[in-house]
N, C-alpha and C. Protein backbone atom coordinates (compact mmCIF):
# COMPACT_ATOMS: atom_id res chain seq x y z
N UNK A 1 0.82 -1.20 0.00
CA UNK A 1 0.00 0.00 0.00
C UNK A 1 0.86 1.26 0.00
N UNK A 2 2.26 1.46 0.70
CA UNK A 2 2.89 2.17 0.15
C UNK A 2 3.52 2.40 -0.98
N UNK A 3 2.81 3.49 -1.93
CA UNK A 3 3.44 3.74 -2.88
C UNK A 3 4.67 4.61 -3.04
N UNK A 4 5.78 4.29 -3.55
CA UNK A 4 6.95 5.06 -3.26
C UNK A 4 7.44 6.19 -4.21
N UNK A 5 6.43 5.95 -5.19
CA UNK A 5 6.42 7.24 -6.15
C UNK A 5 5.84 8.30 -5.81
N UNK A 6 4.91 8.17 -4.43
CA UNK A 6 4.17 9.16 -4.23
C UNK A 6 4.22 9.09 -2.90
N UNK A 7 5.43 8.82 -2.10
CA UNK A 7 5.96 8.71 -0.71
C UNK A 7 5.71 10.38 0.18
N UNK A 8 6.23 11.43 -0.52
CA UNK A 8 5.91 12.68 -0.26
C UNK A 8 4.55 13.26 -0.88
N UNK A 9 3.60 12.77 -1.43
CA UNK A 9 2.34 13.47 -1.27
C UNK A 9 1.75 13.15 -0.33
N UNK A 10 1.31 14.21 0.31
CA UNK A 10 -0.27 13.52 1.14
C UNK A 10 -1.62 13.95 0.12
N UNK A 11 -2.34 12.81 -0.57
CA UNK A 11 -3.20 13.04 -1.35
C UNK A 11 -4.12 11.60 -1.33
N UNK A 12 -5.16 11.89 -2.00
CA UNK A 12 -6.19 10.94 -2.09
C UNK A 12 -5.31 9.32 -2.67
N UNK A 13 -6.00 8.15 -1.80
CA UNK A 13 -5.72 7.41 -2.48
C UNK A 13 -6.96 6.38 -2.72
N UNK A 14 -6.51 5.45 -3.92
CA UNK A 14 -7.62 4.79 -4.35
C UNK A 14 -8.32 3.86 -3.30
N UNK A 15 -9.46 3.75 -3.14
CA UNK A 15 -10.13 2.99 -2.46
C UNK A 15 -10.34 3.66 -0.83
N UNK A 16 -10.13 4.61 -0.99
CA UNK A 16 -10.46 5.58 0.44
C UNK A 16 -11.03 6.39 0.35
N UNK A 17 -11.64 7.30 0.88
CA UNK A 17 -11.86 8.66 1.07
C UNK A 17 -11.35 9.51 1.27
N UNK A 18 -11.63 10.79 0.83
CA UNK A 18 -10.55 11.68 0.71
C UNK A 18 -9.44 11.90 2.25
N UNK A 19 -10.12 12.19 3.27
CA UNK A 19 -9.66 12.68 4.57
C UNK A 19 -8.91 11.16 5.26
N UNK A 20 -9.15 10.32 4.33
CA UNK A 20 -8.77 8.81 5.37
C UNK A 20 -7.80 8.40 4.55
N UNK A 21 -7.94 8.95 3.13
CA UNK A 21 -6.30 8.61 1.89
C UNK A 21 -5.09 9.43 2.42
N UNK A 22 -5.31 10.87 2.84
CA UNK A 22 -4.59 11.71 3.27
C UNK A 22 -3.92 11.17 4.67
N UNK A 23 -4.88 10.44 5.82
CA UNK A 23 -4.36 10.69 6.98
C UNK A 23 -3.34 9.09 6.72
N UNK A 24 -3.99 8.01 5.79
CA UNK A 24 -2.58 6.93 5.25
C UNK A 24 -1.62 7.29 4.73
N UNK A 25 -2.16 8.43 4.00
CA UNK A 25 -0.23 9.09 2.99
C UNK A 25 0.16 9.53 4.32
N UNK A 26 -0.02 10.06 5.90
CA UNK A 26 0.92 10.50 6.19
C UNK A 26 1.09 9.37 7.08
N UNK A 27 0.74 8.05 7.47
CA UNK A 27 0.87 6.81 8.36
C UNK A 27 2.02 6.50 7.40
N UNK A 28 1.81 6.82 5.90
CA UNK A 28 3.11 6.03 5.25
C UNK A 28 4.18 6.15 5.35
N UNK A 29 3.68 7.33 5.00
CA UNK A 29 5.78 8.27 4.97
C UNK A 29 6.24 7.88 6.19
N UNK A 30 5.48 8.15 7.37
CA UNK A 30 6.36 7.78 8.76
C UNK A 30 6.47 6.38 8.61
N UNK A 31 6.00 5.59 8.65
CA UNK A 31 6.44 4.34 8.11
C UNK A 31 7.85 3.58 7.40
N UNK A 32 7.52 4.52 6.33
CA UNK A 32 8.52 4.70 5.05
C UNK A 32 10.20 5.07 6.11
N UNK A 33 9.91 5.93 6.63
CA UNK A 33 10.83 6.51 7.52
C UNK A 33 11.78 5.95 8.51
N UNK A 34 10.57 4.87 9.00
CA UNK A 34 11.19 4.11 10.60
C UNK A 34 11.46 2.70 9.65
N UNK A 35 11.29 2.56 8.68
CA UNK A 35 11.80 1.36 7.69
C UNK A 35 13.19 2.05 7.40
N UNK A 36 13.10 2.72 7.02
CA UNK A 36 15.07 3.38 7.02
C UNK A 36 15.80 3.28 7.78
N UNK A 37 15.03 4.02 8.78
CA UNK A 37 15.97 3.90 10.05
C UNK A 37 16.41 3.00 10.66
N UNK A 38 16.11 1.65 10.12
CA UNK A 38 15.97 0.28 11.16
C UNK A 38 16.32 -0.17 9.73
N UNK A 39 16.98 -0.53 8.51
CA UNK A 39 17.48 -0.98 7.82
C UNK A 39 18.16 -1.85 8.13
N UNK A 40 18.53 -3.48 8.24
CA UNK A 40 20.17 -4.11 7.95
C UNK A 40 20.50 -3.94 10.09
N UNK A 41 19.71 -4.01 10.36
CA UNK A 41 20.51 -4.12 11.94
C UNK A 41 20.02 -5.11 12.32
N UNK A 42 20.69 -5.65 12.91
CA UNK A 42 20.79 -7.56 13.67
C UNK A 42 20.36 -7.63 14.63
N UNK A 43 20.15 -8.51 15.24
CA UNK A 43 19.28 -8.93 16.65
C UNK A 43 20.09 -8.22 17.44
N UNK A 44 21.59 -8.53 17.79
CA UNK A 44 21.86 -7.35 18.69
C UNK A 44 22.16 -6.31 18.51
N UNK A 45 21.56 -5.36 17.33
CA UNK A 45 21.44 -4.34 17.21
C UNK A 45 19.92 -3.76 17.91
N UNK A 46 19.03 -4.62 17.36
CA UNK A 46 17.69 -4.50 18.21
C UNK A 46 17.32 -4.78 19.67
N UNK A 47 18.35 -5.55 20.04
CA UNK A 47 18.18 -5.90 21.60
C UNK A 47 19.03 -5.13 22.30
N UNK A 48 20.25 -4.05 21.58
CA UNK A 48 20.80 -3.22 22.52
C UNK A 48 20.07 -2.17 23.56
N UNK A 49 20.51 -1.92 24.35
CA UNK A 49 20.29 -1.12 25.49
C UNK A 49 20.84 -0.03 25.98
N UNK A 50 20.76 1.51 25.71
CA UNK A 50 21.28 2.20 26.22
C UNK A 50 21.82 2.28 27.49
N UNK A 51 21.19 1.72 28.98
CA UNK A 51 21.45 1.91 30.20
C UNK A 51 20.07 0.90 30.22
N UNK A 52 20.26 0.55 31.68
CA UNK A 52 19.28 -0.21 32.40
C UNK A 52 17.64 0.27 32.01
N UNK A 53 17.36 1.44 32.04
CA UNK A 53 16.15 1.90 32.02
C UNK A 53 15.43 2.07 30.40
N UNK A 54 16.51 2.17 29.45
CA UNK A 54 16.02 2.36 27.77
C UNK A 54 15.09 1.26 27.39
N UNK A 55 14.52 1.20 26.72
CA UNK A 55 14.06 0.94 25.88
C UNK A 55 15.06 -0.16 23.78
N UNK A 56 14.67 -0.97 23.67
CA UNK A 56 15.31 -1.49 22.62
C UNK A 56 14.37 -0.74 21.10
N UNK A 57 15.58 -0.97 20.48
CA UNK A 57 14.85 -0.46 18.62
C UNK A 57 13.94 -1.72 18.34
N UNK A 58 13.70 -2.88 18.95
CA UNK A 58 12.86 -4.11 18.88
C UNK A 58 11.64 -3.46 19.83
N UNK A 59 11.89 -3.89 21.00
CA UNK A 59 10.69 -3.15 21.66
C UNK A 59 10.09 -2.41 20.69
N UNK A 60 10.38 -1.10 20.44
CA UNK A 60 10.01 0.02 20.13
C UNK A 60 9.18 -0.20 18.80
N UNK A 61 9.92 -0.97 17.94
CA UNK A 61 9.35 -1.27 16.62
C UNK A 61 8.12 -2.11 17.13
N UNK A 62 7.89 -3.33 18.20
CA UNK A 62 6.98 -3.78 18.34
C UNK A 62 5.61 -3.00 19.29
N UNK A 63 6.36 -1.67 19.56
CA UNK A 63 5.37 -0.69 20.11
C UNK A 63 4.62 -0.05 19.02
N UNK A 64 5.31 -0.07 17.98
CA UNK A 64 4.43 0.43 17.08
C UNK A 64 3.32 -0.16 16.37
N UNK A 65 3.43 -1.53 16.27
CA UNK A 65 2.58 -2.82 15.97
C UNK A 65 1.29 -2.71 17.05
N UNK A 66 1.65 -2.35 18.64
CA UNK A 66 0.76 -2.81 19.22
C UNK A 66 0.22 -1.53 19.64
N UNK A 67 0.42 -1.03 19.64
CA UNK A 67 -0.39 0.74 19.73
C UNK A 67 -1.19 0.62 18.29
N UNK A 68 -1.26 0.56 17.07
CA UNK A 68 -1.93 0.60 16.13
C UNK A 68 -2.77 -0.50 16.07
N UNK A 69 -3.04 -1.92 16.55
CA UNK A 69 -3.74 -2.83 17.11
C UNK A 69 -4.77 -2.11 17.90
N UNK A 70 -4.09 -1.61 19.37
CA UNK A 70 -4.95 -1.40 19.86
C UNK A 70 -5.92 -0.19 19.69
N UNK A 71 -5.75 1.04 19.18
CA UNK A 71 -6.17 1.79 18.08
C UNK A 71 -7.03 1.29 17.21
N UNK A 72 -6.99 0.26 16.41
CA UNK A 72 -7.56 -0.64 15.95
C UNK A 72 -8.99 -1.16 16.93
N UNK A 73 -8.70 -1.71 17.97
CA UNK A 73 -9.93 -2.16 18.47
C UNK A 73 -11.00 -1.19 19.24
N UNK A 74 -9.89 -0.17 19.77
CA UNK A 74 -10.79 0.77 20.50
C UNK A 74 -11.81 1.64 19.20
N UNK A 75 -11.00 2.19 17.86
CA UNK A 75 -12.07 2.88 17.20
C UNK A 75 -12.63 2.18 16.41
N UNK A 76 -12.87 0.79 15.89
CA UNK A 76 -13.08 0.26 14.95
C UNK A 76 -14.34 -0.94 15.71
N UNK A 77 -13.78 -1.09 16.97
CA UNK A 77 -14.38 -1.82 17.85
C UNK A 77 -15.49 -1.85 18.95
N UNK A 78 -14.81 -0.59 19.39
CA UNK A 78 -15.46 0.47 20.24
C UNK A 78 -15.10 -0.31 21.81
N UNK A 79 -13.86 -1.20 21.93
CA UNK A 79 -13.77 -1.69 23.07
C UNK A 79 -12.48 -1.44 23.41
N UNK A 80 -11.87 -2.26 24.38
CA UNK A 80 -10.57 -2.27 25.37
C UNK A 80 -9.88 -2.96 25.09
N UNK A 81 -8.52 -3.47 24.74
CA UNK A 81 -8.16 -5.11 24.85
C UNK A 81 -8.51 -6.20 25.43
N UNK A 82 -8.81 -7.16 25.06
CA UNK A 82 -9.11 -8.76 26.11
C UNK A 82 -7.84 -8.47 26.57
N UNK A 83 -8.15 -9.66 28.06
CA UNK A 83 -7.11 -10.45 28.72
C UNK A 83 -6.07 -10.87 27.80
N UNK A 84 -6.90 -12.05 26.46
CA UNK A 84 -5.82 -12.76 25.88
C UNK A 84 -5.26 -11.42 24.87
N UNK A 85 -5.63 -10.33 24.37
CA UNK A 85 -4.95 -9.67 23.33
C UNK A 85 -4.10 -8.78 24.65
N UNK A 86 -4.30 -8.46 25.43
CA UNK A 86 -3.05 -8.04 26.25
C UNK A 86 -1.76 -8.66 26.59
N UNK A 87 -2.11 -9.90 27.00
CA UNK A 87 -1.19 -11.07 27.19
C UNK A 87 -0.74 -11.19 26.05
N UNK A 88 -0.69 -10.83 24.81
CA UNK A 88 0.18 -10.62 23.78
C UNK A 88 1.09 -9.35 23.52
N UNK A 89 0.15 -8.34 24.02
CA UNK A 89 0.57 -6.74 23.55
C UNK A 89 1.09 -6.23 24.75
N UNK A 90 0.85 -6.83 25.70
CA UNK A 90 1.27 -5.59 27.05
C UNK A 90 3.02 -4.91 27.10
N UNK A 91 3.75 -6.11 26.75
CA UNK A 91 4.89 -5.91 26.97
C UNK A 91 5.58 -4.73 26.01
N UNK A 92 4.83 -4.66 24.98
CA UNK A 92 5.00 -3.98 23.69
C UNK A 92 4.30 -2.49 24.02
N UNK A 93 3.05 -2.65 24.66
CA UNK A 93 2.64 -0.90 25.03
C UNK A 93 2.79 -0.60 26.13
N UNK A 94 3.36 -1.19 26.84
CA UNK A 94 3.73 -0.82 28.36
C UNK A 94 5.48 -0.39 28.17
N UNK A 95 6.43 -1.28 27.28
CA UNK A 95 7.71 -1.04 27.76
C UNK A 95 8.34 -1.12 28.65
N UNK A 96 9.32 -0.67 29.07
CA UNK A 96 10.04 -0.76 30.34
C UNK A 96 10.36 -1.81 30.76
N UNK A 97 10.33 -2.02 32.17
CA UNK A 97 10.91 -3.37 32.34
C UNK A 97 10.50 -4.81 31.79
N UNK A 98 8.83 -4.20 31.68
CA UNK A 98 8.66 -5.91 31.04
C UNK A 98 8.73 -5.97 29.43
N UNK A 99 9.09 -4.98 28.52
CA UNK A 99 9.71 -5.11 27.17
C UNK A 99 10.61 -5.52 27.27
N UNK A 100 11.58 -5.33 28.21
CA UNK A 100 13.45 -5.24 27.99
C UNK A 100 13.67 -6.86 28.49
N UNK A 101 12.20 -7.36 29.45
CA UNK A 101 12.51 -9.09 30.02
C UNK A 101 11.74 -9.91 28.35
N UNK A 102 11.11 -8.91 27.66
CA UNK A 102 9.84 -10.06 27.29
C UNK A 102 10.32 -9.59 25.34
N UNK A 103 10.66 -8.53 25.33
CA UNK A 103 10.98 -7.91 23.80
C UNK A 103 12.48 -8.49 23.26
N UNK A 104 12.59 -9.43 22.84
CA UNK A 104 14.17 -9.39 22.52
C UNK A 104 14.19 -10.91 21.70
N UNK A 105 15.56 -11.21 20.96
CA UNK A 105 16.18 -12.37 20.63
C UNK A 105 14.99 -12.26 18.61
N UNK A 106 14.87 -11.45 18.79
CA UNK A 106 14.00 -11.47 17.22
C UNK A 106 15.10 -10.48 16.12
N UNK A 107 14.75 -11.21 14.92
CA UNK A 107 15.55 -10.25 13.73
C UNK A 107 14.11 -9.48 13.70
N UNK A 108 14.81 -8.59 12.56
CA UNK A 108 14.43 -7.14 11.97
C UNK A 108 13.29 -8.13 11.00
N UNK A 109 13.14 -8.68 10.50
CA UNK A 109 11.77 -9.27 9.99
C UNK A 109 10.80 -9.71 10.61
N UNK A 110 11.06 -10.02 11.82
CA UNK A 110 10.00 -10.24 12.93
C UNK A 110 8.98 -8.97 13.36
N UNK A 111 9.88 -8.33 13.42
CA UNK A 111 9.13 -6.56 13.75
C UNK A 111 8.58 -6.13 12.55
N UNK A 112 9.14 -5.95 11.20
CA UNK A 112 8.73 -5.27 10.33
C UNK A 112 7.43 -6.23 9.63
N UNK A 113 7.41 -7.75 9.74
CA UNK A 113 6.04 -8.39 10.06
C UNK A 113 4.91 -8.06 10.53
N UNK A 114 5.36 -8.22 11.65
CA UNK A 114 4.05 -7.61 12.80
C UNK A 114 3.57 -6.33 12.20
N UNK A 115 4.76 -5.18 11.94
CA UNK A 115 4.06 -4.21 11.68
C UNK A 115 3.35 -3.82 10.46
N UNK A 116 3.35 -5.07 9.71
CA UNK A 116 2.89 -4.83 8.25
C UNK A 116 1.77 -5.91 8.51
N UNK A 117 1.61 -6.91 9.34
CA UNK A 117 0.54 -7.04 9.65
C UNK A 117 -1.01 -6.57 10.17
N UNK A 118 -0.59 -5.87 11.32
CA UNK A 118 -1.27 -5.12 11.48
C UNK A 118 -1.84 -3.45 10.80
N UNK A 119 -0.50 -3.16 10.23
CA UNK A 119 -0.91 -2.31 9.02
C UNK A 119 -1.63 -2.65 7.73
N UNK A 120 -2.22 -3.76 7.32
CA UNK A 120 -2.27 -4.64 6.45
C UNK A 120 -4.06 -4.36 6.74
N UNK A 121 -4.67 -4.94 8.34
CA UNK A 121 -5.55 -4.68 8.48
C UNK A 121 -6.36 -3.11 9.00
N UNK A 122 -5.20 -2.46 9.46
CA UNK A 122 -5.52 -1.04 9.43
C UNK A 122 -5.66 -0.64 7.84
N UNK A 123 -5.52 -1.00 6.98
CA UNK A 123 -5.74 -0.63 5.74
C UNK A 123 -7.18 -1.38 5.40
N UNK A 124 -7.59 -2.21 5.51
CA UNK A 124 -8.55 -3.06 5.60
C UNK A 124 -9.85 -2.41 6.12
N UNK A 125 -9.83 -1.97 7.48
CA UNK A 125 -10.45 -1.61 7.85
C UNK A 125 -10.99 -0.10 7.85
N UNK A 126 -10.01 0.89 7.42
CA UNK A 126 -10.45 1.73 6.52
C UNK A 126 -11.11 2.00 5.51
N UNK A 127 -10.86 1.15 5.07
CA UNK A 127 -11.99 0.72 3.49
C UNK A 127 -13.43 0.84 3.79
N UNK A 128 -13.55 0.26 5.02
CA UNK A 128 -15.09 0.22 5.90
C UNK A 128 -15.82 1.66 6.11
N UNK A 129 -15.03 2.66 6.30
CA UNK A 129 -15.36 3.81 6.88
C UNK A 129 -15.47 4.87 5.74
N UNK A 130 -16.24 5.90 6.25
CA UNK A 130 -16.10 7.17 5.65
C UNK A 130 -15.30 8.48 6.43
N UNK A 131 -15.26 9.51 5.41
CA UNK A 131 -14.72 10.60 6.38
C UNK A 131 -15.24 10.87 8.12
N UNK A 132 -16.29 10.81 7.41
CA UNK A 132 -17.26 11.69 8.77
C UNK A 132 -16.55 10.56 10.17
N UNK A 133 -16.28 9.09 9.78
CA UNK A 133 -16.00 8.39 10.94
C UNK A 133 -15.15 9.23 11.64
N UNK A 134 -14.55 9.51 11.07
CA UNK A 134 -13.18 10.30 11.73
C UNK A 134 -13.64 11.56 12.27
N UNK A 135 -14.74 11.82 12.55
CA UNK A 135 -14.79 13.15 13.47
C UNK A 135 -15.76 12.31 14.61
N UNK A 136 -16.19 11.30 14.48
CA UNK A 136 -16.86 10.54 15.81
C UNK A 136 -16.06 11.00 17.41
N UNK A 137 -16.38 11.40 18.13
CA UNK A 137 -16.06 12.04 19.33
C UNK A 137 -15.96 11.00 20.73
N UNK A 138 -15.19 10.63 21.52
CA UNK A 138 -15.21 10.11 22.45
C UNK A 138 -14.25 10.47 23.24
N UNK A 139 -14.61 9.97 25.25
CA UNK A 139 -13.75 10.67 25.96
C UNK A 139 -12.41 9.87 25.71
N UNK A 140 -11.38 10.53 25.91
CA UNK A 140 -9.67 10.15 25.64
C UNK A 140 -9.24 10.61 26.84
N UNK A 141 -7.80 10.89 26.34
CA UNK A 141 -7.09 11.27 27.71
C UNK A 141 -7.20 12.08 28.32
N UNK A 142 -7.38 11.95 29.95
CA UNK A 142 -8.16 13.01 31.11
C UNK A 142 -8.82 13.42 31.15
N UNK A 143 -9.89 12.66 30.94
CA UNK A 143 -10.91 12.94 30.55
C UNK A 143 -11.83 14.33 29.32
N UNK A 144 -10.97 14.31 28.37
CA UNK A 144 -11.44 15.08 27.56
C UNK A 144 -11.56 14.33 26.33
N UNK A 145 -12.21 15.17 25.48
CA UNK A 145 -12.85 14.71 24.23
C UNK A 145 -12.39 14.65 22.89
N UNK A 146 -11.64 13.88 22.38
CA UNK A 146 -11.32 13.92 21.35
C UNK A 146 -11.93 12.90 20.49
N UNK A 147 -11.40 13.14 18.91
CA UNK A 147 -11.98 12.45 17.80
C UNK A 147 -11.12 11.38 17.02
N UNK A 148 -11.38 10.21 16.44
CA UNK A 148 -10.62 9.52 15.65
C UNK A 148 -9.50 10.02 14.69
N UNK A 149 -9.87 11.27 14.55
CA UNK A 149 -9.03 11.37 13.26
C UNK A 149 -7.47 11.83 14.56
N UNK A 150 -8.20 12.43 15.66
CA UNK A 150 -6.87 12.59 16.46
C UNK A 150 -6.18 11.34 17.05
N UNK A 151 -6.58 10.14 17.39
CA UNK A 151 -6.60 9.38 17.17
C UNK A 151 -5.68 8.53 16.35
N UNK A 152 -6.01 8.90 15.83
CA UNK A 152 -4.92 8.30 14.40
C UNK A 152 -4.13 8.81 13.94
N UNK A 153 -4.14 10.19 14.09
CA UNK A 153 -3.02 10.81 14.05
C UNK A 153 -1.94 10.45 15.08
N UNK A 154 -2.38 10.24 16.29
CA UNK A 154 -1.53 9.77 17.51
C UNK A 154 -0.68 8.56 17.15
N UNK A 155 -1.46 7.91 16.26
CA UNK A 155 -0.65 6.39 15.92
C UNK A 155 0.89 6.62 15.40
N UNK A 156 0.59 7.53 14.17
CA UNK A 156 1.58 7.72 14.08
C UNK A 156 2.53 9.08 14.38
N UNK A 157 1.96 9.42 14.92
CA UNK A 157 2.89 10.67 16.13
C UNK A 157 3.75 9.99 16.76
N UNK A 158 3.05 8.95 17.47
CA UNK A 158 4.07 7.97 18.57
C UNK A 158 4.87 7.63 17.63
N UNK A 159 4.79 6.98 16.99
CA UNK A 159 5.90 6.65 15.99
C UNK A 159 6.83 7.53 15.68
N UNK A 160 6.43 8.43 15.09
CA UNK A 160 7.49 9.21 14.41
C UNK A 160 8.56 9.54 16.14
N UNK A 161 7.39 10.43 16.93
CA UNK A 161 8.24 10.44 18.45
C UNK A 161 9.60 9.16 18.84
N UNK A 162 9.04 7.80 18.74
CA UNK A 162 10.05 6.70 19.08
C UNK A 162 10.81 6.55 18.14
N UNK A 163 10.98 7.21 16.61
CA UNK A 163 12.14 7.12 15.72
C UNK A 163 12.67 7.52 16.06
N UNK A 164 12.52 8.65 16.49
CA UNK A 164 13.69 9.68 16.74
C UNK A 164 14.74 9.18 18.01
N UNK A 165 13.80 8.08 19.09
CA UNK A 165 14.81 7.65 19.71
C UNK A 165 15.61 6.37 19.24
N UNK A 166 15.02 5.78 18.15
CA UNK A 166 15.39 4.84 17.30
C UNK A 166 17.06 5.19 16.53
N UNK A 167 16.86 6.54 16.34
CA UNK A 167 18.05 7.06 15.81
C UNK A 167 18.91 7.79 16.21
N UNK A 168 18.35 7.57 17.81
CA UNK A 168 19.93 8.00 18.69
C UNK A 168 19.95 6.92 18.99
N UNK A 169 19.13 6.07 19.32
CA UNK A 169 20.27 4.70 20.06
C UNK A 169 21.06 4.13 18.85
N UNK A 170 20.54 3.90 17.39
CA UNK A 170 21.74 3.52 16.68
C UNK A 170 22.77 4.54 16.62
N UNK A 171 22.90 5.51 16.83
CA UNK A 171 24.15 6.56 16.88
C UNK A 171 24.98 6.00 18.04
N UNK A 172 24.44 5.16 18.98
CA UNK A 172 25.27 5.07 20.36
C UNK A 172 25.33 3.64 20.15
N UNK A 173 25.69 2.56 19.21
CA UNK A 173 26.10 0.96 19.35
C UNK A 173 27.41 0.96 19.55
C-alpha cells in the first residue's frame, strides 16, 4: 500500500476517502521513515540497550505494531483489549521493564512483520469507513474529548516520536 512514487504526497488514495487517503499518505511516509531507520541491523542491534532503564529499537518497533492494534480495536471496535490480546501486547505498550525481560532475541523481519501485519488490516479496515468516521467524538485522555481522526493521528505521532529515539540509540552501538 505504500506507494513510493508518491511517498511525499499527502493526497487521495484509491479505495479511500478523501480525509482517510490523506491521513494513510501520512501513516506512510512515517512508516517509510522508521523502515530506514531500522534498515540491515541484527538482533543485537535490536536488543541493545542504552542503560538499564532504555528501551530497545525491537521493543520500540513492536510498540508500534501494538499501539496501532490497539487503536484498531478501541475505534473500529469500540472496546478495550481482552485479557488474551493483552497477554500478547502488554509488553509492547507498556515497555520498560517488562519489554526489555519479554521484547528481545528477534531479527528485523519479525518486527517489520508484525508491523505490516497489522498495518495490512488497518488498511482493511479503513476501506469500511467514511470521512465523517473520523470526526466521531469520544472521551480520551483526562478525561477530555477527542476524535478519531486525532486518534490516528496519535498512531503515528508515537511513531514518528520513538524514531527519533530509534536514531539515537543507533548513533550510540
Amino acid at each position: 500500500m505504500i506507494n513510493m512514487d508518491n511517498i511525499y504526497l499527502i493526497t487521495d488514495i484509491p479505495g479511500f476517502t478523501p480525509q482517510i487517503g490523506r491521513l494513510i499518505s501520512m501513516m506512510n511516509y512515517a512508516r517509510h521513515t522508521t523502515i530506514e531507520a531500522t534498515k540491515d541491523l541484527s538482533v543485537d542491534q535490536l536488543d541493545y540497550l542504552l542503560d538499564s532503564e532504555s528501551n530497545s529499537i525491537g521493543a520500540l518497533l513492536l510498540h508500534f505494531a501494538a499501539v496501532e492494534y490497539a487503536y484498531q480495536v478501541e475505534t473500529f471496535e469500540g472496546r478495550h483489549l481482552s485479557e488474551e490480546e493483552l497477554a500478547v501486547w502488554r509488553p509492547a505498550l507498556n515497555l520498560g521493564e517488562e519489554g526489555r525481560d519479554k521484547i528481545k532475541g528477534n531479527d528485523l523481519n519479525f518486527y517489520l512483520d508484525k508491523m505490516n501485519e497489522v498495518r495490512q488490516r488497518t488498511y482493511e479496515l479503513f476501506q469500511g469507513v467514511n470521512d465523517d468516521w473520523l470526526y466521531k467524538q469520544e472521551e480520551f485522555w483526562y478525561n477530555k474529548q477527542a476524535n478519531y481522526y486525532f486518534m490516528w493521528y496519535h498512531v503515528f505521532e508515537d511513531e514518528i516520536n520513538h524514531r527519533g529515539q530509534i536514531r539515537m540509540i543507533r548513533k550510540r552501538f
